[in-house]
ModelCIF file with pLDDT and N, C-alpha, C, O atoms, coordinates in Angstrom:
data_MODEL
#
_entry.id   MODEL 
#
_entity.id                         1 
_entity.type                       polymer 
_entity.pdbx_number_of_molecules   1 
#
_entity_poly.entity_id                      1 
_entity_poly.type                           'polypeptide(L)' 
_entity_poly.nstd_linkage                   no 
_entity_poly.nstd_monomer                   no 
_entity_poly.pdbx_seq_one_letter_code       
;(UNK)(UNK)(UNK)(UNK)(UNK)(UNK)(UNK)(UNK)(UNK)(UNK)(UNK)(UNK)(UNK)(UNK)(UNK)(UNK)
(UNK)(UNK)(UNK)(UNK)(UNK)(UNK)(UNK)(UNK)(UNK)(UNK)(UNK)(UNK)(UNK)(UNK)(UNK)(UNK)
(UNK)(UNK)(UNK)(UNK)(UNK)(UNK)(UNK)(UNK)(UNK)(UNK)(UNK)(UNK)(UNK)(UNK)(UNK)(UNK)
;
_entity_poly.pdbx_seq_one_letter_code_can   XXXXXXXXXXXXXXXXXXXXXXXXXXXXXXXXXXXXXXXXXXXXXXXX 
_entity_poly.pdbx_strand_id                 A 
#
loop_
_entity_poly_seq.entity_id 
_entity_poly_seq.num 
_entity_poly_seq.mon_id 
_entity_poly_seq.hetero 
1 1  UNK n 
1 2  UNK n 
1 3  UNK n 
1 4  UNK n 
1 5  UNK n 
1 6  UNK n 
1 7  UNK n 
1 8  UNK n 
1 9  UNK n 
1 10 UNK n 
1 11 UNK n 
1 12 UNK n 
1 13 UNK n 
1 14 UNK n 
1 15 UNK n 
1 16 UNK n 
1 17 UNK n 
1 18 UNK n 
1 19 UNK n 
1 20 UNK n 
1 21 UNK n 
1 22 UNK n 
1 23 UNK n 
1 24 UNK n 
1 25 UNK n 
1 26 UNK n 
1 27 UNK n 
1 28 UNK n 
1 29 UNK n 
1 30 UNK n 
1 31 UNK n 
1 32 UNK n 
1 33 UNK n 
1 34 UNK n 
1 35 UNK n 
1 36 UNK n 
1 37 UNK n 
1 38 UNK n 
1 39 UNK n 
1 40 UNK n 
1 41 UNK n 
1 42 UNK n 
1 43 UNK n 
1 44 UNK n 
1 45 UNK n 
1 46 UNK n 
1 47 UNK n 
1 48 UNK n 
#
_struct_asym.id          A 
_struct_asym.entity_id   1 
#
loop_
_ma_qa_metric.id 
_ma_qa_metric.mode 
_ma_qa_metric.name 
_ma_qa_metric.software_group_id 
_ma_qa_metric.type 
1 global pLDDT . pLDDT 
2 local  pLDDT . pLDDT 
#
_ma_qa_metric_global.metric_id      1 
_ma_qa_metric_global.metric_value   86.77 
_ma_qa_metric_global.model_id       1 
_ma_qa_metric_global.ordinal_id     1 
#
loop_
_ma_qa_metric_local.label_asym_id 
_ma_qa_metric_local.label_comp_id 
_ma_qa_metric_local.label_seq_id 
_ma_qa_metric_local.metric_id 
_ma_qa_metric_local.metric_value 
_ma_qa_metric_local.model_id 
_ma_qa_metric_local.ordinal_id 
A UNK 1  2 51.00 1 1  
A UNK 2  2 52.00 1 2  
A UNK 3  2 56.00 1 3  
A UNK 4  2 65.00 1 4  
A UNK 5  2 70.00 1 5  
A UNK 6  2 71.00 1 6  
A UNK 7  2 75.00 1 7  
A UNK 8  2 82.00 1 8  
A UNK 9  2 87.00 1 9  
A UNK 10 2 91.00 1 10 
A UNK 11 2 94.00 1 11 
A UNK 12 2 94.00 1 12 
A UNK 13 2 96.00 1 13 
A UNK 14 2 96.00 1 14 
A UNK 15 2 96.00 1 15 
A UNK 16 2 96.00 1 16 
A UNK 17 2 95.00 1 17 
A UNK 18 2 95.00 1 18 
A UNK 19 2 95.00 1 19 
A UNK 20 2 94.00 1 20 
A UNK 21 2 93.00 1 21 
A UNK 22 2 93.00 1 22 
A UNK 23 2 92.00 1 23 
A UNK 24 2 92.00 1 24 
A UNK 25 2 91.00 1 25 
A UNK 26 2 90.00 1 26 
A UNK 27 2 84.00 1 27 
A UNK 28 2 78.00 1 28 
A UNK 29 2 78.00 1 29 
A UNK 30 2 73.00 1 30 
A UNK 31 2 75.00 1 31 
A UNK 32 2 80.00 1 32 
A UNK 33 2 82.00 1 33 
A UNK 34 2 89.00 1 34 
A UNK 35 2 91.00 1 35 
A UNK 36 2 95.00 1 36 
A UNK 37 2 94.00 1 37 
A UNK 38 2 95.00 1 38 
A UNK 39 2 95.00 1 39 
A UNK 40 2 94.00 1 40 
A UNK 41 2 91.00 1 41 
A UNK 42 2 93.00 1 42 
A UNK 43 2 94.00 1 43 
A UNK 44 2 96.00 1 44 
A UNK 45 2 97.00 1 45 
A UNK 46 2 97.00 1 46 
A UNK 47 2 97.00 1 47 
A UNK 48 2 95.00 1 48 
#
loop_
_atom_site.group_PDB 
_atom_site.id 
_atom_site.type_symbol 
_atom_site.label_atom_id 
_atom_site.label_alt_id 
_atom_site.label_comp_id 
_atom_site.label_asym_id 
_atom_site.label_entity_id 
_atom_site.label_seq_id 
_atom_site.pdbx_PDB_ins_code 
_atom_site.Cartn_x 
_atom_site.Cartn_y 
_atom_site.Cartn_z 
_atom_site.occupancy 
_atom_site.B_iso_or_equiv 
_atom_site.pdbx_formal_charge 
_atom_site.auth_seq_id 
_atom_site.auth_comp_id 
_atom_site.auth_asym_id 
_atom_site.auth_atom_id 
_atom_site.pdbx_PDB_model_num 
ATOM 1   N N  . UNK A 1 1  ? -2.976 9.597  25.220  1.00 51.00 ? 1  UNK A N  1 
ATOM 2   C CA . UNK A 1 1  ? -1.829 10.324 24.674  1.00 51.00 ? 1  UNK A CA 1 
ATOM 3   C C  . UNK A 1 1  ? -1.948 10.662 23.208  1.00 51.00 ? 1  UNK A C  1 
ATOM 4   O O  . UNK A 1 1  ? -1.088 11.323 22.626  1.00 51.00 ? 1  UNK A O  1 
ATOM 5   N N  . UNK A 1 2  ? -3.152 10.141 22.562  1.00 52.00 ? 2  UNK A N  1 
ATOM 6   C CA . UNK A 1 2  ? -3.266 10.610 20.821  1.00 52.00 ? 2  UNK A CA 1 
ATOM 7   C C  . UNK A 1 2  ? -4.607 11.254 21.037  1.00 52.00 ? 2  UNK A C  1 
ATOM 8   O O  . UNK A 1 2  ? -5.532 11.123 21.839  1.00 52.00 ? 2  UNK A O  1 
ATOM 9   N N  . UNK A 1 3  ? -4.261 12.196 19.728  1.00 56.00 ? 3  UNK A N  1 
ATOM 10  C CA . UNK A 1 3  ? -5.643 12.774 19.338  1.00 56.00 ? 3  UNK A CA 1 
ATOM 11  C C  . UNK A 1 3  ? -6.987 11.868 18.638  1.00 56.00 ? 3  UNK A C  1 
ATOM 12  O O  . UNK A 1 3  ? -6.603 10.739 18.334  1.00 56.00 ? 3  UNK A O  1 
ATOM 13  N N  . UNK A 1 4  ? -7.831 12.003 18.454  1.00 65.00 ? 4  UNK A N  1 
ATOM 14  C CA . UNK A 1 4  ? -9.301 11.707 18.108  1.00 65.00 ? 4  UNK A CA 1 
ATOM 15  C C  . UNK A 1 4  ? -8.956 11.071 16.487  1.00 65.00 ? 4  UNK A C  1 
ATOM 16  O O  . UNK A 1 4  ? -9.715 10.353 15.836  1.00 65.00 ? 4  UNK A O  1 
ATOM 17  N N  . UNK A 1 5  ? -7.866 11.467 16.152  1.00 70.00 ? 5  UNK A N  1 
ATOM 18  C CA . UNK A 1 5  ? -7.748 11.523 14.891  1.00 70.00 ? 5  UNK A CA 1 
ATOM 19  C C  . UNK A 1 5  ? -6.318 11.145 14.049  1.00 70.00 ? 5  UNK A C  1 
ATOM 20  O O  . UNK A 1 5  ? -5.340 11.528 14.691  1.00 70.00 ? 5  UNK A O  1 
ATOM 21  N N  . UNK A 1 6  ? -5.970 10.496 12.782  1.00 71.00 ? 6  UNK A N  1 
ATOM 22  C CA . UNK A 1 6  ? -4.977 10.213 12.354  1.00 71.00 ? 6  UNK A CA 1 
ATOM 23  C C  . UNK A 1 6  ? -4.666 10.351 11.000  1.00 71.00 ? 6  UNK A C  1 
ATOM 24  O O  . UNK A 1 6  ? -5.594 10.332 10.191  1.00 71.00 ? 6  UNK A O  1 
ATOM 25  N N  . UNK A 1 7  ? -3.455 10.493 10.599  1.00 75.00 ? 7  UNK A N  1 
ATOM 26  C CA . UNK A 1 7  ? -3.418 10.214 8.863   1.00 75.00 ? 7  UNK A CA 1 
ATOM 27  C C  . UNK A 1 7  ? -3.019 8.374  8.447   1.00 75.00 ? 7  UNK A C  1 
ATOM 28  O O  . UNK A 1 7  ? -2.136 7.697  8.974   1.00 75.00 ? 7  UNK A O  1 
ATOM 29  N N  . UNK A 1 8  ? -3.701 8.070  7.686   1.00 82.00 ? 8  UNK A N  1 
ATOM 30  C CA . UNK A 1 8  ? -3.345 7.083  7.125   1.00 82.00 ? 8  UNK A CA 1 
ATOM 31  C C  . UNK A 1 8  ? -3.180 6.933  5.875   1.00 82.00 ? 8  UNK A C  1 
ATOM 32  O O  . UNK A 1 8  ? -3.913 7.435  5.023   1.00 82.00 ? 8  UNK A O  1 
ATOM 33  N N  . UNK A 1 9  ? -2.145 6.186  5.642   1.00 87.00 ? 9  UNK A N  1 
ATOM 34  C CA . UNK A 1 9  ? -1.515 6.206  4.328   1.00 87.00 ? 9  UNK A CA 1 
ATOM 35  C C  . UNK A 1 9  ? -1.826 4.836  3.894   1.00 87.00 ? 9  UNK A C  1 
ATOM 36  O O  . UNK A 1 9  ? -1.920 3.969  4.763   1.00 87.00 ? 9  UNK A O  1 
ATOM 37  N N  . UNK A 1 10 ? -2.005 4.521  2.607   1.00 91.00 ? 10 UNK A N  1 
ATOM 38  C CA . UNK A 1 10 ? -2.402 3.196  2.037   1.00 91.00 ? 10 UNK A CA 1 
ATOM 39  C C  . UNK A 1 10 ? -1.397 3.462  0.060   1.00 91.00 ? 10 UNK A C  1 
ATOM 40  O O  . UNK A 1 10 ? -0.976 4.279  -0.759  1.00 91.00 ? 10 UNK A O  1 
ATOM 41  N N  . UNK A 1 11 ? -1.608 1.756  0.455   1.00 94.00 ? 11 UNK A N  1 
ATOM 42  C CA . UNK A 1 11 ? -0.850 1.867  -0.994  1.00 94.00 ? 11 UNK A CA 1 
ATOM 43  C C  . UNK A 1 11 ? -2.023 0.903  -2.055  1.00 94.00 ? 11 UNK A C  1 
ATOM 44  O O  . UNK A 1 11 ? -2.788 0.026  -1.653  1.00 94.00 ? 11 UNK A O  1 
ATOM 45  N N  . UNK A 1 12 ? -1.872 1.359  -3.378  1.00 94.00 ? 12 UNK A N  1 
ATOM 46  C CA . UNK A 1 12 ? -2.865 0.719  -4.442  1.00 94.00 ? 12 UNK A CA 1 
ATOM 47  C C  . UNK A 1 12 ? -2.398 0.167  -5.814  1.00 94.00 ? 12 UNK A C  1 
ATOM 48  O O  . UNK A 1 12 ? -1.407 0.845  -6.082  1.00 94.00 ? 12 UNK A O  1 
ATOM 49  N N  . UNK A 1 13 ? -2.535 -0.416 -6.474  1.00 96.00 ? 13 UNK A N  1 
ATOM 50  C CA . UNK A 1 13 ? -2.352 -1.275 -7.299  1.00 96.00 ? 13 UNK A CA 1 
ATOM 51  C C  . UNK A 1 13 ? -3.365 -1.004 -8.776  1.00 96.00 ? 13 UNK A C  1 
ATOM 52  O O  . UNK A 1 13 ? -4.413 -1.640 -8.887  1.00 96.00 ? 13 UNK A O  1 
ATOM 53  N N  . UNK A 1 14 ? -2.899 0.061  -9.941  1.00 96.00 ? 14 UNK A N  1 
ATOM 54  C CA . UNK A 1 14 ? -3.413 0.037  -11.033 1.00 96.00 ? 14 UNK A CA 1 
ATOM 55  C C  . UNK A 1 14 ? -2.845 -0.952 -12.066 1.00 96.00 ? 14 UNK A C  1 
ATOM 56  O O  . UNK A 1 14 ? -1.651 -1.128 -12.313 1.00 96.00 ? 14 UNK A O  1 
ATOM 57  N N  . UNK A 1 15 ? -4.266 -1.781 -12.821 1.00 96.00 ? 15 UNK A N  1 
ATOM 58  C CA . UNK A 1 15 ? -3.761 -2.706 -13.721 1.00 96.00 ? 15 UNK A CA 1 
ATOM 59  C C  . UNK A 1 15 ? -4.093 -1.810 -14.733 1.00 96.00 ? 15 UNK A C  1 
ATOM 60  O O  . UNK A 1 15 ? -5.140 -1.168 -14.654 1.00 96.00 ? 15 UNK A O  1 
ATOM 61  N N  . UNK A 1 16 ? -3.244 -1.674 -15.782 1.00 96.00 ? 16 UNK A N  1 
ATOM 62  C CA . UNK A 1 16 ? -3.187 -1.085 -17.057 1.00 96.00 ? 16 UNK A CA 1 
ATOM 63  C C  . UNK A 1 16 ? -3.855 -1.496 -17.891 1.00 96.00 ? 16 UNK A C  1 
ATOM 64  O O  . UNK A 1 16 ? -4.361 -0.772 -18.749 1.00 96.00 ? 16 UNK A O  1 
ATOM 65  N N  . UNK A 1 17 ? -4.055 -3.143 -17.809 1.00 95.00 ? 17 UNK A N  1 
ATOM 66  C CA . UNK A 1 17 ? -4.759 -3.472 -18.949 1.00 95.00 ? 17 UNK A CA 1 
ATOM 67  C C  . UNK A 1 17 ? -5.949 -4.420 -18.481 1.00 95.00 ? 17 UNK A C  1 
ATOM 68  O O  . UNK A 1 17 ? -6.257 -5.461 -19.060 1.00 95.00 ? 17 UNK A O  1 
ATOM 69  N N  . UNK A 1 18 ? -6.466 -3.995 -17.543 1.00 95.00 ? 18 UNK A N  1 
ATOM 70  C CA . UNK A 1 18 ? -7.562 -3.757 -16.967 1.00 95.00 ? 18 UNK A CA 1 
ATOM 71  C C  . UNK A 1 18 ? -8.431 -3.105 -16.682 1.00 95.00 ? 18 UNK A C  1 
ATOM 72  O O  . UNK A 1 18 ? -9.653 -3.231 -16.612 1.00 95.00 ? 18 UNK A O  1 
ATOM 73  N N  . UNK A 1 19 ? -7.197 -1.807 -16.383 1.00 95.00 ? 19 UNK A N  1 
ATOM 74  C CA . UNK A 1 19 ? -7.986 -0.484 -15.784 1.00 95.00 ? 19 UNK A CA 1 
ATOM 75  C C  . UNK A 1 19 ? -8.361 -0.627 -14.532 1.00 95.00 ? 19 UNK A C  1 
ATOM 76  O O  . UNK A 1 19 ? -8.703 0.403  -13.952 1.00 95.00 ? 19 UNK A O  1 
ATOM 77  N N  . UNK A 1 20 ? -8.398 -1.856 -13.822 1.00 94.00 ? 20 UNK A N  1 
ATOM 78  C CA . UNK A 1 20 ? -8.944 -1.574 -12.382 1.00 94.00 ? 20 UNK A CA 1 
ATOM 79  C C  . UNK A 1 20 ? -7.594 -1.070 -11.396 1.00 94.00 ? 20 UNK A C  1 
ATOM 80  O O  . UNK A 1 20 ? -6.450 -0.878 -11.807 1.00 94.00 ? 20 UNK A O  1 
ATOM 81  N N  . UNK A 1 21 ? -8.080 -0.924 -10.008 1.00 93.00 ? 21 UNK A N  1 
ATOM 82  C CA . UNK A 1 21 ? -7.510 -0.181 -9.010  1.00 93.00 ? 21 UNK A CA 1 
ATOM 83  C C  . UNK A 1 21 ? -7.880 -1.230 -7.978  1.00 93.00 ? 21 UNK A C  1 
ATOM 84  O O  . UNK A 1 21 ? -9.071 -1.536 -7.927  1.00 93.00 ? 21 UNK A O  1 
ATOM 85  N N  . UNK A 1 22 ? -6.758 -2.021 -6.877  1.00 93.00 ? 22 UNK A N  1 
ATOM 86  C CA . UNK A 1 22 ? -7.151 -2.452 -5.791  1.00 93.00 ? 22 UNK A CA 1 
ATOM 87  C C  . UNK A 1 22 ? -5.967 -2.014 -4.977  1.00 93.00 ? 22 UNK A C  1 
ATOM 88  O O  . UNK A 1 22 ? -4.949 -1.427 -5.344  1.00 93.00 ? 22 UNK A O  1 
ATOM 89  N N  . UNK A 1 23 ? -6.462 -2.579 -3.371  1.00 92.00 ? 23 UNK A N  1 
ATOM 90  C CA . UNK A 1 23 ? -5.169 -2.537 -2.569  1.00 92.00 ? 23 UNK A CA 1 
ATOM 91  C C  . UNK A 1 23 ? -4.680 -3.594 -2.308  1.00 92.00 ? 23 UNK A C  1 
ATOM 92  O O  . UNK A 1 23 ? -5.101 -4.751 -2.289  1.00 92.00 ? 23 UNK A O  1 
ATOM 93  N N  . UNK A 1 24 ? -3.206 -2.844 -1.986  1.00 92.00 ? 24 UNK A N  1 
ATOM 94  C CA . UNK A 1 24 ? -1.910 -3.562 -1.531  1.00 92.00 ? 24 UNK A CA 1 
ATOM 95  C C  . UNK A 1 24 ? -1.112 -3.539 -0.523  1.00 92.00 ? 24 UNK A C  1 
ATOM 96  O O  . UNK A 1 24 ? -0.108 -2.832 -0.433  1.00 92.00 ? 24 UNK A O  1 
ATOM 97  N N  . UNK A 1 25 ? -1.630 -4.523 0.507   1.00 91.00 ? 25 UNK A N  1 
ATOM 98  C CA . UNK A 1 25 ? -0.451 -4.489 1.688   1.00 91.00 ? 25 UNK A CA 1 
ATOM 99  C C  . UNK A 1 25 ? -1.487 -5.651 2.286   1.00 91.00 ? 25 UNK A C  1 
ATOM 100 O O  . UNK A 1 25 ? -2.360 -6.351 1.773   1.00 91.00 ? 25 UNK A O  1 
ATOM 101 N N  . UNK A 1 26 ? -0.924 -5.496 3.692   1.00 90.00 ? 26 UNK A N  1 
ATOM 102 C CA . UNK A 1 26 ? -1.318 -6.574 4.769   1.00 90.00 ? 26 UNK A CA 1 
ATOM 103 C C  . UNK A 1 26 ? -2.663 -6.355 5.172   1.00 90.00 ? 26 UNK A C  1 
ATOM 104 O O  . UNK A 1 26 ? -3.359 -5.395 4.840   1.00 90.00 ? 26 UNK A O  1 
ATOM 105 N N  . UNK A 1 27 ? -2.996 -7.326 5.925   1.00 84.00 ? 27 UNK A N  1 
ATOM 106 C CA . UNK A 1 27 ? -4.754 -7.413 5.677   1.00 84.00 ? 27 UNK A CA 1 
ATOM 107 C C  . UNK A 1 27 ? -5.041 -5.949 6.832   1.00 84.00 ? 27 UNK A C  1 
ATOM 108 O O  . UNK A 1 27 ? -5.797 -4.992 6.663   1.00 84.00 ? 27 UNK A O  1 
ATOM 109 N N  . UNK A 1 28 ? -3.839 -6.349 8.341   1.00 78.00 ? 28 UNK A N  1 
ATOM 110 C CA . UNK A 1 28 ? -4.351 -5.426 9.032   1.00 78.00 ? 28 UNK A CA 1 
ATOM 111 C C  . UNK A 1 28 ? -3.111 -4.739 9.469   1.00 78.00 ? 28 UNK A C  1 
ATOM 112 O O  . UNK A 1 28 ? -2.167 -5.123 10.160  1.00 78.00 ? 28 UNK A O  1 
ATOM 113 N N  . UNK A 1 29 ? -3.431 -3.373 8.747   1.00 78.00 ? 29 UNK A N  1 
ATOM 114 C CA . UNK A 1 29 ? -2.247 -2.301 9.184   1.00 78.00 ? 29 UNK A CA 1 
ATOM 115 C C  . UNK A 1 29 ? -2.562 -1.098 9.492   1.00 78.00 ? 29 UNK A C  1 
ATOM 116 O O  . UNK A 1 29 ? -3.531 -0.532 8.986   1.00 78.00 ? 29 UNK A O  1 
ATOM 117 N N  . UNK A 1 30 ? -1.758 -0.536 10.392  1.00 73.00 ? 30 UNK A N  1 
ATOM 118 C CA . UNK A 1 30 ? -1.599 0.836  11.491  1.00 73.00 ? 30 UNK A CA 1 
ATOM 119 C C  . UNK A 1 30 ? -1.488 1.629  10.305  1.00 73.00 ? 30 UNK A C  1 
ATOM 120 O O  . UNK A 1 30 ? -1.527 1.370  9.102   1.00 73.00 ? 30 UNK A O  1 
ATOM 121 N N  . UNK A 1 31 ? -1.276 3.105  11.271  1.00 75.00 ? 31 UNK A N  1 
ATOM 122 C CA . UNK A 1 31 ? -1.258 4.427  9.979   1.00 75.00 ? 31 UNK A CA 1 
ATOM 123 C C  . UNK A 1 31 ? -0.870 4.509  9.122   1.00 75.00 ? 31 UNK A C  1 
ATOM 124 O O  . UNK A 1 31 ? -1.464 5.012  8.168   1.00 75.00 ? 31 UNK A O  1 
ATOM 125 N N  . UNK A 1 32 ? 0.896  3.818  9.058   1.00 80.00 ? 32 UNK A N  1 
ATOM 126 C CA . UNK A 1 32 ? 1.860  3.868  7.754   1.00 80.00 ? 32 UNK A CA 1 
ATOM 127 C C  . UNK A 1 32 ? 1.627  2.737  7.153   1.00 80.00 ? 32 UNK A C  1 
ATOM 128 O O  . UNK A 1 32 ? 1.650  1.651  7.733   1.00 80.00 ? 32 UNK A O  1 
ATOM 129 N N  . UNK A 1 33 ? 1.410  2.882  6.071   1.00 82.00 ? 33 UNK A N  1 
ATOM 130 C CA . UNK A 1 33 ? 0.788  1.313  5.113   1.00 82.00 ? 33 UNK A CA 1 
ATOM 131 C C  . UNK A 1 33 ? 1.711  1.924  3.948   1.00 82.00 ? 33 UNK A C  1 
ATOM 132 O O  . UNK A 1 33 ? 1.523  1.246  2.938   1.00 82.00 ? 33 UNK A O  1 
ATOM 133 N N  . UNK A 1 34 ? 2.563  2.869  3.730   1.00 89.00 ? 34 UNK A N  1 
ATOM 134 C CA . UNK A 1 34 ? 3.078  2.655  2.280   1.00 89.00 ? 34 UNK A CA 1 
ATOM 135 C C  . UNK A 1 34 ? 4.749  3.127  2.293   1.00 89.00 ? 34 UNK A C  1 
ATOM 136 O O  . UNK A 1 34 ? 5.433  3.968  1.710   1.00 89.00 ? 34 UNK A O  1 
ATOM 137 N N  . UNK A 1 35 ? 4.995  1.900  3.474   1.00 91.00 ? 35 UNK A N  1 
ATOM 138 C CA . UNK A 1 35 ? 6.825  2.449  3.236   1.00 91.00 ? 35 UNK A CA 1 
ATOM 139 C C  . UNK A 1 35 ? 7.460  0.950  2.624   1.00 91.00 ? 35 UNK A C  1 
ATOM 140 O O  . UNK A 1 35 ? 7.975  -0.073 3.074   1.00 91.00 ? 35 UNK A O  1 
ATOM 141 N N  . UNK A 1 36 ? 7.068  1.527  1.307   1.00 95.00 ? 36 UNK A N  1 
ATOM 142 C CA . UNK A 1 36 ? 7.861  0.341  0.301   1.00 95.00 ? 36 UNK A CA 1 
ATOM 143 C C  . UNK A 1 36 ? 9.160  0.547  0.370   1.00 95.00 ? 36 UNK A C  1 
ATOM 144 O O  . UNK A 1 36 ? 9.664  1.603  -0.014  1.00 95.00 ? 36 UNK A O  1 
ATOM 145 N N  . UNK A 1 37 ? 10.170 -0.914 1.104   1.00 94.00 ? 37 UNK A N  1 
ATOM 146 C CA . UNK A 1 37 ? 11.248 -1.502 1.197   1.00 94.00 ? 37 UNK A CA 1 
ATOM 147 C C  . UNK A 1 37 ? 11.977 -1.496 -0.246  1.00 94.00 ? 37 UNK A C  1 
ATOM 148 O O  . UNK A 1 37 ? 12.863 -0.688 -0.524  1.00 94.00 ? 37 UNK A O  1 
ATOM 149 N N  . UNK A 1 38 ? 11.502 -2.491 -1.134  1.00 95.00 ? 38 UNK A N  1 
ATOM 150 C CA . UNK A 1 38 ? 11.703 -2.847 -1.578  1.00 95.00 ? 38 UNK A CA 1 
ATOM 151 C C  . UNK A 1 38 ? 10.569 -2.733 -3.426  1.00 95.00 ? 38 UNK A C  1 
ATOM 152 O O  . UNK A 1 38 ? 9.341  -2.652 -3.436  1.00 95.00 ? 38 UNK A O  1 
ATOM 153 N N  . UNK A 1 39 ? 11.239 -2.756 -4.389  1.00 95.00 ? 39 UNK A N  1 
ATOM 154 C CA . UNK A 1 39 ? 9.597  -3.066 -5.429  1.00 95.00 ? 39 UNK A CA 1 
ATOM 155 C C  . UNK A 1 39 ? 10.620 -3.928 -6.821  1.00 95.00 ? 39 UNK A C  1 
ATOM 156 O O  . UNK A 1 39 ? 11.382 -3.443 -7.658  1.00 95.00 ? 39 UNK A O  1 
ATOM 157 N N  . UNK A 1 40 ? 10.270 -5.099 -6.606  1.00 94.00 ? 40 UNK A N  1 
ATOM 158 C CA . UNK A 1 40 ? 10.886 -5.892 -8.033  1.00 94.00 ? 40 UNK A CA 1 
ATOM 159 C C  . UNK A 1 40 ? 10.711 -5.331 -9.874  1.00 94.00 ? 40 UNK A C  1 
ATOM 160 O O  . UNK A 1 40 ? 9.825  -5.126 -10.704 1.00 94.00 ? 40 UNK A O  1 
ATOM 161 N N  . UNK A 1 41 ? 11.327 -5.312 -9.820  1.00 91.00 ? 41 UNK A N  1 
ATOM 162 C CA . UNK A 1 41 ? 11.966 -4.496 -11.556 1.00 91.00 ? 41 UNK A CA 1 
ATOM 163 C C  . UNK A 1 41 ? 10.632 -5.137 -12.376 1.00 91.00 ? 41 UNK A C  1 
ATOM 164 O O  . UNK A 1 41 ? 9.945  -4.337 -13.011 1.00 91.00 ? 41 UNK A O  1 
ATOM 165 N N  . UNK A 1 42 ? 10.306 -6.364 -12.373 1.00 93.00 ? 42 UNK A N  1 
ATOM 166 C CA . UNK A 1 42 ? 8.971  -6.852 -13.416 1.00 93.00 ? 42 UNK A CA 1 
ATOM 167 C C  . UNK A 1 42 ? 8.099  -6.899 -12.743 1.00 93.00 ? 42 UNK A C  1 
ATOM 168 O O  . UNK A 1 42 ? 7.289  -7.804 -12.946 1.00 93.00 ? 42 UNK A O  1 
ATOM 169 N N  . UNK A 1 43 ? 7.832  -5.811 -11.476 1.00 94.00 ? 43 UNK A N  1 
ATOM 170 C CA . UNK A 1 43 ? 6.536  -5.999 -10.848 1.00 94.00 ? 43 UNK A CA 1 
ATOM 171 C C  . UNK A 1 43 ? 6.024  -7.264 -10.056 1.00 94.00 ? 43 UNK A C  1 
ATOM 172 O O  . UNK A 1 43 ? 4.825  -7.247 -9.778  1.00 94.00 ? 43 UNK A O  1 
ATOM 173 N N  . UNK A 1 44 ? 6.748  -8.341 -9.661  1.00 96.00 ? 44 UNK A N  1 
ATOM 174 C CA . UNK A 1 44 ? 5.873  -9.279 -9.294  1.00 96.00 ? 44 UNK A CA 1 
ATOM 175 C C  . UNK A 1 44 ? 5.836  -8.978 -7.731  1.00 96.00 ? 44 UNK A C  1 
ATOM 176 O O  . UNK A 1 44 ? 4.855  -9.435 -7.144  1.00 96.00 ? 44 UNK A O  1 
ATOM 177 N N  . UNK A 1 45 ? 6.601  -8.397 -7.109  1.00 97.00 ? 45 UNK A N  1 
ATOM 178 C CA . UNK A 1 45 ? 6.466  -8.271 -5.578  1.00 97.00 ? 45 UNK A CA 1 
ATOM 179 C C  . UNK A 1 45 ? 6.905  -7.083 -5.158  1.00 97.00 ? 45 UNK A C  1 
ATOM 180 O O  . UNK A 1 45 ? 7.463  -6.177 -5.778  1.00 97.00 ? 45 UNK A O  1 
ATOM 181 N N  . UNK A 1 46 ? 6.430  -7.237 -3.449  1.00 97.00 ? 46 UNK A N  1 
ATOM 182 C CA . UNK A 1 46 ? 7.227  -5.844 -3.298  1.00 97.00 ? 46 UNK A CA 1 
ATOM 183 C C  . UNK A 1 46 ? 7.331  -6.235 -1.733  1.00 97.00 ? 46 UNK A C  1 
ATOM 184 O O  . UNK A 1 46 ? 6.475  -6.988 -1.270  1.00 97.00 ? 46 UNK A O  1 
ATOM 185 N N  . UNK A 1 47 ? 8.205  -5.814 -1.038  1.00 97.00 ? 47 UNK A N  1 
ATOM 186 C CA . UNK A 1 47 ? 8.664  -5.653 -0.068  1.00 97.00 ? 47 UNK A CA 1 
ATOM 187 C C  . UNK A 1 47 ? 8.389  -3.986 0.977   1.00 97.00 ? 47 UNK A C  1 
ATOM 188 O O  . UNK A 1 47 ? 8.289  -2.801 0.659   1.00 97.00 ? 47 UNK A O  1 
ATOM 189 N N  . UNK A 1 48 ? 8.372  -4.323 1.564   1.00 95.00 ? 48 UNK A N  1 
ATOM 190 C CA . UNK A 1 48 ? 7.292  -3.375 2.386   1.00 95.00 ? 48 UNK A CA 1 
ATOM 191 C C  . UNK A 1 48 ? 7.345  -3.352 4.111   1.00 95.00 ? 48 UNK A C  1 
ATOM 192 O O  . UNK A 1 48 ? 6.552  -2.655 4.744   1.00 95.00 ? 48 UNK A O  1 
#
């Protein structure tokens, strides 16, 4: 019932005073990976 093919969405994590780039979410997730719930005001978490 699906095509060959999909979009997947992912969410990422820039440190500023680092400069690096990693990801963010669960180890193993389906197409939609970036419907942030929730995102705490000082950055420490996010809900998702």
């Amino acid at each position: 019932g699906l095509g060959d093919e999909f979009q997947q969405t992912e969410l990422y994590l820039l440190d500023t005073a680092t400069q690096s780039v990693r990801y963010i979410g669960p180890e193993r997730v389906g197409p939609d990976g970036d419907n942030v719930l929730h995102l705490d005001d000082d950055g420490k978490f996010l809900v998702m």
